[in-house]
N, C-alpha and C. Protein backbone atom coordinates (compact mmCIF):
# COMPACT_ATOMS: atom_id res chain seq x y z
N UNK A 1 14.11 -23.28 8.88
CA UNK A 1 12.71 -23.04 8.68
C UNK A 1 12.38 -21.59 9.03
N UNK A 2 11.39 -21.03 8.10
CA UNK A 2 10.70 -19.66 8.05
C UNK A 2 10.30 -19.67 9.54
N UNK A 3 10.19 -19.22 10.56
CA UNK A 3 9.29 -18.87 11.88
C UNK A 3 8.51 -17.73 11.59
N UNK A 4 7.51 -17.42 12.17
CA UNK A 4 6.45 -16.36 12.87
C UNK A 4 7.24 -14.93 12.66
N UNK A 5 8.26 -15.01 13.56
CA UNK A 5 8.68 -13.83 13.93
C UNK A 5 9.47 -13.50 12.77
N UNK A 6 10.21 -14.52 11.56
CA UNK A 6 10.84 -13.79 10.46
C UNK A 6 9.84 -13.05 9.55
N UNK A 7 8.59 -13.36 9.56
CA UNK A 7 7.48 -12.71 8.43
C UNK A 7 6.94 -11.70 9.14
N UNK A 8 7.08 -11.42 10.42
CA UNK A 8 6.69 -10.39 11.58
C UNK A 8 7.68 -9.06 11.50
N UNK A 9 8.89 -9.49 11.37
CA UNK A 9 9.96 -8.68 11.18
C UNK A 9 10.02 -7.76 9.57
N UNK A 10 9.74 -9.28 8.87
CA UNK A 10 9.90 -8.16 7.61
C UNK A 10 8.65 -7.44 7.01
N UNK A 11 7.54 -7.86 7.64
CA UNK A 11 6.08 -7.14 7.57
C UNK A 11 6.69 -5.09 8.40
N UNK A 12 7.23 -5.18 10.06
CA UNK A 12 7.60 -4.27 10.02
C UNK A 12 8.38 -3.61 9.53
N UNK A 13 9.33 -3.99 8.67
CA UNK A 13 10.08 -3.44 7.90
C UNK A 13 9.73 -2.84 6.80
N UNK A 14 8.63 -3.56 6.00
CA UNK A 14 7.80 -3.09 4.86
C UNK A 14 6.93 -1.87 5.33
N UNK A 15 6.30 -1.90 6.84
CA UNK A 15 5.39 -1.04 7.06
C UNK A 15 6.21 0.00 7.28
N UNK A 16 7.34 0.21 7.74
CA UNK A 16 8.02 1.22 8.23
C UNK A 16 8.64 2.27 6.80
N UNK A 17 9.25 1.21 6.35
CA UNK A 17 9.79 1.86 5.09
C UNK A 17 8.04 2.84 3.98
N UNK A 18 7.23 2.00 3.90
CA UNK A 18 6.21 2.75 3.38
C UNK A 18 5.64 4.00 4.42
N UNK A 19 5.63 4.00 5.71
CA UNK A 19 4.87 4.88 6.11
C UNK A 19 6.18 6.02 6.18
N UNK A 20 7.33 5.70 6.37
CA UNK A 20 8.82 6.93 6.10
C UNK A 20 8.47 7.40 4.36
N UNK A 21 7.88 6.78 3.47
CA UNK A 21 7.97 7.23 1.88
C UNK A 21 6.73 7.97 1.75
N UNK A 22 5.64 7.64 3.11
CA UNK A 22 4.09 8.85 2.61
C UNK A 22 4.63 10.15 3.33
N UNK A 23 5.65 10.10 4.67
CA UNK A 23 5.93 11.49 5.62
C UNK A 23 6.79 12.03 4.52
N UNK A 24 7.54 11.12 4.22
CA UNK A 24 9.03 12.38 3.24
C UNK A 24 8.80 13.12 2.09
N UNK A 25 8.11 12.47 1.38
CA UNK A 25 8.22 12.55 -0.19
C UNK A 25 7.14 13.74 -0.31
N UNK A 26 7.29 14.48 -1.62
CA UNK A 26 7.02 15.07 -2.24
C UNK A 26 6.19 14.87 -3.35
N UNK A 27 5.76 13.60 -3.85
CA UNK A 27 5.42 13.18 -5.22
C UNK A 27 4.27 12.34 -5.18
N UNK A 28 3.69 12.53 -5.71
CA UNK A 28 1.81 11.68 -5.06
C UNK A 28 2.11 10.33 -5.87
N UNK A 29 3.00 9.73 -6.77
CA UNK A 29 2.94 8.60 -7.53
C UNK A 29 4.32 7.61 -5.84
N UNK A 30 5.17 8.63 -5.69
CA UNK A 30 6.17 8.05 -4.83
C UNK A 30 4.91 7.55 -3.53
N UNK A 31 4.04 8.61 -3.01
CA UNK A 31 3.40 8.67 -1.81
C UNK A 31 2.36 7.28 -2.62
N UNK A 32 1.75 6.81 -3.28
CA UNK A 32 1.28 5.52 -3.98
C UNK A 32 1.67 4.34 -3.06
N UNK A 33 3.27 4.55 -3.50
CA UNK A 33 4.15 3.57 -3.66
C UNK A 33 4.51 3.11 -2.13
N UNK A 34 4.42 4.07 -1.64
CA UNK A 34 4.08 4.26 0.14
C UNK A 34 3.26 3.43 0.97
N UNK A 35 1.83 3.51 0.27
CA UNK A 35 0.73 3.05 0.39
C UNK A 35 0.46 1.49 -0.02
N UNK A 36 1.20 1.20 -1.24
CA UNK A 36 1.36 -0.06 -1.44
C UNK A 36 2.26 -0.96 -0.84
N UNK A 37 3.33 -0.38 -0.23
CA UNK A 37 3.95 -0.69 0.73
C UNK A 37 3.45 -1.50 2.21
N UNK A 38 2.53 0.01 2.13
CA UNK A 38 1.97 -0.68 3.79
C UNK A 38 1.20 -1.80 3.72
N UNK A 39 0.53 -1.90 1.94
CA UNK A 39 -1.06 -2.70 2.10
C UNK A 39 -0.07 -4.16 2.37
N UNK A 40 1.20 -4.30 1.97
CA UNK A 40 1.79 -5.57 1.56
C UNK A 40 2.12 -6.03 2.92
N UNK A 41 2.80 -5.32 3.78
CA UNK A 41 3.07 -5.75 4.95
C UNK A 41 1.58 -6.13 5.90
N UNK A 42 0.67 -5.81 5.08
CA UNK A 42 -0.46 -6.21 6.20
C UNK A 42 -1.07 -7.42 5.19
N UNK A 43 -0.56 -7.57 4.09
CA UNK A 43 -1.26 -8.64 3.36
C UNK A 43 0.25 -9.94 3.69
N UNK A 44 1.07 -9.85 4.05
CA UNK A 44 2.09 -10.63 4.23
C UNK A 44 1.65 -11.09 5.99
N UNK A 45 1.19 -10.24 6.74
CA UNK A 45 0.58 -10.51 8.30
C UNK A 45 -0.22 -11.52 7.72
N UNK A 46 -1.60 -11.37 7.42
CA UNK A 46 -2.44 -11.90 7.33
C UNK A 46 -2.37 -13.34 6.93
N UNK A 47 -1.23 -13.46 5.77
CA UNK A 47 -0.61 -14.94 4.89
C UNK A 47 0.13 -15.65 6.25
N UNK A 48 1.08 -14.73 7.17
CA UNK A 48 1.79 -15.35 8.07
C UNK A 48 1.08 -16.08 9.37
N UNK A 49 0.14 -15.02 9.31
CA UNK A 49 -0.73 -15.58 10.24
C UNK A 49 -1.95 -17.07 10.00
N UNK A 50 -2.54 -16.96 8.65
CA UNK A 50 -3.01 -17.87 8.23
C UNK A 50 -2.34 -18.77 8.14
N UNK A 51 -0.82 -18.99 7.73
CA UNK A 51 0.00 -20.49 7.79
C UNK A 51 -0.23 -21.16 9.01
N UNK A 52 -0.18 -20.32 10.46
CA UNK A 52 -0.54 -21.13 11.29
C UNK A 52 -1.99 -21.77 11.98
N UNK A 53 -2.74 -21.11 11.01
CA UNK A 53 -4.02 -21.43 10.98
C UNK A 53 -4.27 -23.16 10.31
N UNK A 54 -4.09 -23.99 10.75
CA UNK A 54 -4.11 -25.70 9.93
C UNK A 54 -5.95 -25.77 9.42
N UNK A 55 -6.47 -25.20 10.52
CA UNK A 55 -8.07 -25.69 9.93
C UNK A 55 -8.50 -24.80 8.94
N UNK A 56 -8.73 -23.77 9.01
CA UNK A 56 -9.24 -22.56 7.89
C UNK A 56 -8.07 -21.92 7.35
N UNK A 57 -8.39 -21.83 5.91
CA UNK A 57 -7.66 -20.71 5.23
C UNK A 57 -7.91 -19.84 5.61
N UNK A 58 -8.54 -18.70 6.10
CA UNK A 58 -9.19 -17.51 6.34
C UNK A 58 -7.87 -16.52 6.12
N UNK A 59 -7.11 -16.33 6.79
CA UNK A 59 -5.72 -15.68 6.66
C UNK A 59 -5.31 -15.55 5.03
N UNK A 60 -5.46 -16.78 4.02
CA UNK A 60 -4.97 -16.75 2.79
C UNK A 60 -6.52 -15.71 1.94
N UNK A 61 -7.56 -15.77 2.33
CA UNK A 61 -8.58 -15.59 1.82
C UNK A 61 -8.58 -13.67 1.97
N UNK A 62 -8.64 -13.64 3.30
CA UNK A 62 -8.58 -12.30 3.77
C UNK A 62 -7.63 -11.60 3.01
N UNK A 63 -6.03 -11.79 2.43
CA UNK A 63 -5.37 -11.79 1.84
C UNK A 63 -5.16 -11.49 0.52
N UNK A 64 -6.24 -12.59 -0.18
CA UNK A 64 -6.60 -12.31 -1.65
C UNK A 64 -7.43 -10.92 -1.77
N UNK A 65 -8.43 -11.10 -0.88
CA UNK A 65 -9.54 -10.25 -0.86
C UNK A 65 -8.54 -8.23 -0.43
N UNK A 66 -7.87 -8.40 0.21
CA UNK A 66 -6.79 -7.37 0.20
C UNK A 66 -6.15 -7.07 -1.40
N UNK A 67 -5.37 -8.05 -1.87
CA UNK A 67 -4.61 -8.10 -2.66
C UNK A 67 -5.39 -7.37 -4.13
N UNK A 68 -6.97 -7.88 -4.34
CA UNK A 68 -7.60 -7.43 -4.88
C UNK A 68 -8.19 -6.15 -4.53
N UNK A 69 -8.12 -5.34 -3.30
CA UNK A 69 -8.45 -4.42 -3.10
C UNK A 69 -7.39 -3.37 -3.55
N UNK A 70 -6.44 -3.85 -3.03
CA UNK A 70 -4.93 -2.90 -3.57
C UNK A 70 -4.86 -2.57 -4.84
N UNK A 71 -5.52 -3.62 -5.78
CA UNK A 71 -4.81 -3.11 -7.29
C UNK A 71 -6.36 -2.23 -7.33
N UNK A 72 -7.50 -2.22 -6.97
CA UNK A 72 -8.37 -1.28 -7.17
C UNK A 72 -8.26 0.31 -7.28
N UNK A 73 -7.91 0.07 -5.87
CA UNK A 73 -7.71 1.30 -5.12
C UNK A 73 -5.86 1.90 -6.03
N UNK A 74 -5.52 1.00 -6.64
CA UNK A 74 -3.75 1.65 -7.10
C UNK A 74 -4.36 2.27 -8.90
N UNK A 75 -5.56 1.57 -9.13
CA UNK A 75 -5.91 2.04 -10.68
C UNK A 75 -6.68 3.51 -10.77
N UNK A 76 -7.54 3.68 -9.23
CA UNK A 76 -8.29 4.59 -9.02
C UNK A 76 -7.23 5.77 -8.72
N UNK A 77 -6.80 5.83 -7.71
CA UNK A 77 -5.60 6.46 -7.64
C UNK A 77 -4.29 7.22 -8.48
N UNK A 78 -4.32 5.73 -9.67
CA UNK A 78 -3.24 6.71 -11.00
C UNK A 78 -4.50 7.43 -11.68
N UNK A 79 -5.77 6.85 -12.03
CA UNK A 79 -6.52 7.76 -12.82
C UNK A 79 -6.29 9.25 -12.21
N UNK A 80 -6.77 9.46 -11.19
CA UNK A 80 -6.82 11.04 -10.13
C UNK A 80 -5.45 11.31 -10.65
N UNK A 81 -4.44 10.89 -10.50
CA UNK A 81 -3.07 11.14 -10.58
C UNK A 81 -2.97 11.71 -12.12
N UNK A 82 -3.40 10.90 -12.95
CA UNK A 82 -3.05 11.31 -14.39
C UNK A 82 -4.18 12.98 -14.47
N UNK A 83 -5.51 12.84 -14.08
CA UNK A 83 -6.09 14.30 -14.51
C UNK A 83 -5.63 15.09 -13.74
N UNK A 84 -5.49 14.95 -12.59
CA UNK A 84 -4.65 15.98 -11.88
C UNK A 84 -3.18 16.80 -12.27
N UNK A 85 -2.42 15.94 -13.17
CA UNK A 85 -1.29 16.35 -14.03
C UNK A 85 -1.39 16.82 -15.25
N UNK A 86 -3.07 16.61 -15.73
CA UNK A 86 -3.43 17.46 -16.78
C UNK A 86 -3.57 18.69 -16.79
N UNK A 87 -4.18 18.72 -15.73
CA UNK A 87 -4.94 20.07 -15.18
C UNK A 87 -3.92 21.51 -14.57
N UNK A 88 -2.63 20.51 -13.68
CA UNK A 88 -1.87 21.50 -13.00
C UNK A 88 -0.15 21.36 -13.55
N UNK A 89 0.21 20.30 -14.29
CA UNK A 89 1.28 20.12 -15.04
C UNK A 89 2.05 19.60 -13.71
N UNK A 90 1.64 19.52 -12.68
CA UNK A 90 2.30 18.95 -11.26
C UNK A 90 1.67 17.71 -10.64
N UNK A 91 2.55 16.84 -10.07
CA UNK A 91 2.14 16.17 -9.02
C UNK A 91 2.57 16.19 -7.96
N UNK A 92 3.11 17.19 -7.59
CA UNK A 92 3.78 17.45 -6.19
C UNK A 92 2.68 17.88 -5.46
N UNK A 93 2.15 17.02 -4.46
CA UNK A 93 0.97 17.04 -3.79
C UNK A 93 0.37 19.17 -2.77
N UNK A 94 1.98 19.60 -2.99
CA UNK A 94 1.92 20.63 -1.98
C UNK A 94 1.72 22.07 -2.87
N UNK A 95 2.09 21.31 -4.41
CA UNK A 95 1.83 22.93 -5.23
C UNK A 95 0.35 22.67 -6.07
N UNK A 96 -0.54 21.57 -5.22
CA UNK A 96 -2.30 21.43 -5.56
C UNK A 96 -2.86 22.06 -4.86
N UNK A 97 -3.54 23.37 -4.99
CA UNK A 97 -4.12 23.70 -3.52
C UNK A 97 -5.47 24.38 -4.20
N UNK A 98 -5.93 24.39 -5.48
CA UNK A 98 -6.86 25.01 -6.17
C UNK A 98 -7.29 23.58 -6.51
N UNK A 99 -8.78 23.20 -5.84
CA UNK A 99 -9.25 22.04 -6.67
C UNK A 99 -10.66 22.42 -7.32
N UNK A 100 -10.77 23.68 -7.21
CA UNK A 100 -12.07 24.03 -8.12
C UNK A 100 -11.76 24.06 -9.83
N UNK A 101 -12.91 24.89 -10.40
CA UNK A 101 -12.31 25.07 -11.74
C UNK A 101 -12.29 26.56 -11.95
């Protein structure tokens, strides 16, 4: 059987690996991918934690309500991403440093 501490473990593992892919990288679609990383390990907490919740879903709810925030915030994000690669032919977050026109 799944325990607590196996969905605890691989929540830090997810968070770790995404927050090592926003410090390293170079690439604002990789640094995304970073970010979606972390949202999962805190949307996988929340599911792990709600299983042991027997009376309220709240944990599964909080969850959705995440899950739907993530793809928001991941559509808003490629939009910026795509005009920003119009504009500078780059997405390497470090050769953007002119955001006027």
């Amino acid at each position: 059987m799944i325990t607590l501490t196996d969905f605890l473990i691989v929540s830090v593992m997810l968070f770790c690996i995404g927050l090592y892919m926003i410090v390293s990288k170079r690439n604002a679609i990789q640094i995304l991918i970073g970010i979606e990383l972390i949202l999962n390990a805190a949307i996988l907490n929340l599911v792990a934690f709600g299983k042991h919740d027997a009376t309220n879903n709240s944990g599964q709810v909080f969850a959705l309500f995440a899950i739907v925030l993530a793809a928001a915030t991941t559509a808003v994000a490629l939009a910026i991403i795509l005009n920003v690669y119009r504009k500078y032919k780059t997405i390497d977050p470090g050769k953007i440093n002119n955001l006027r026109d």
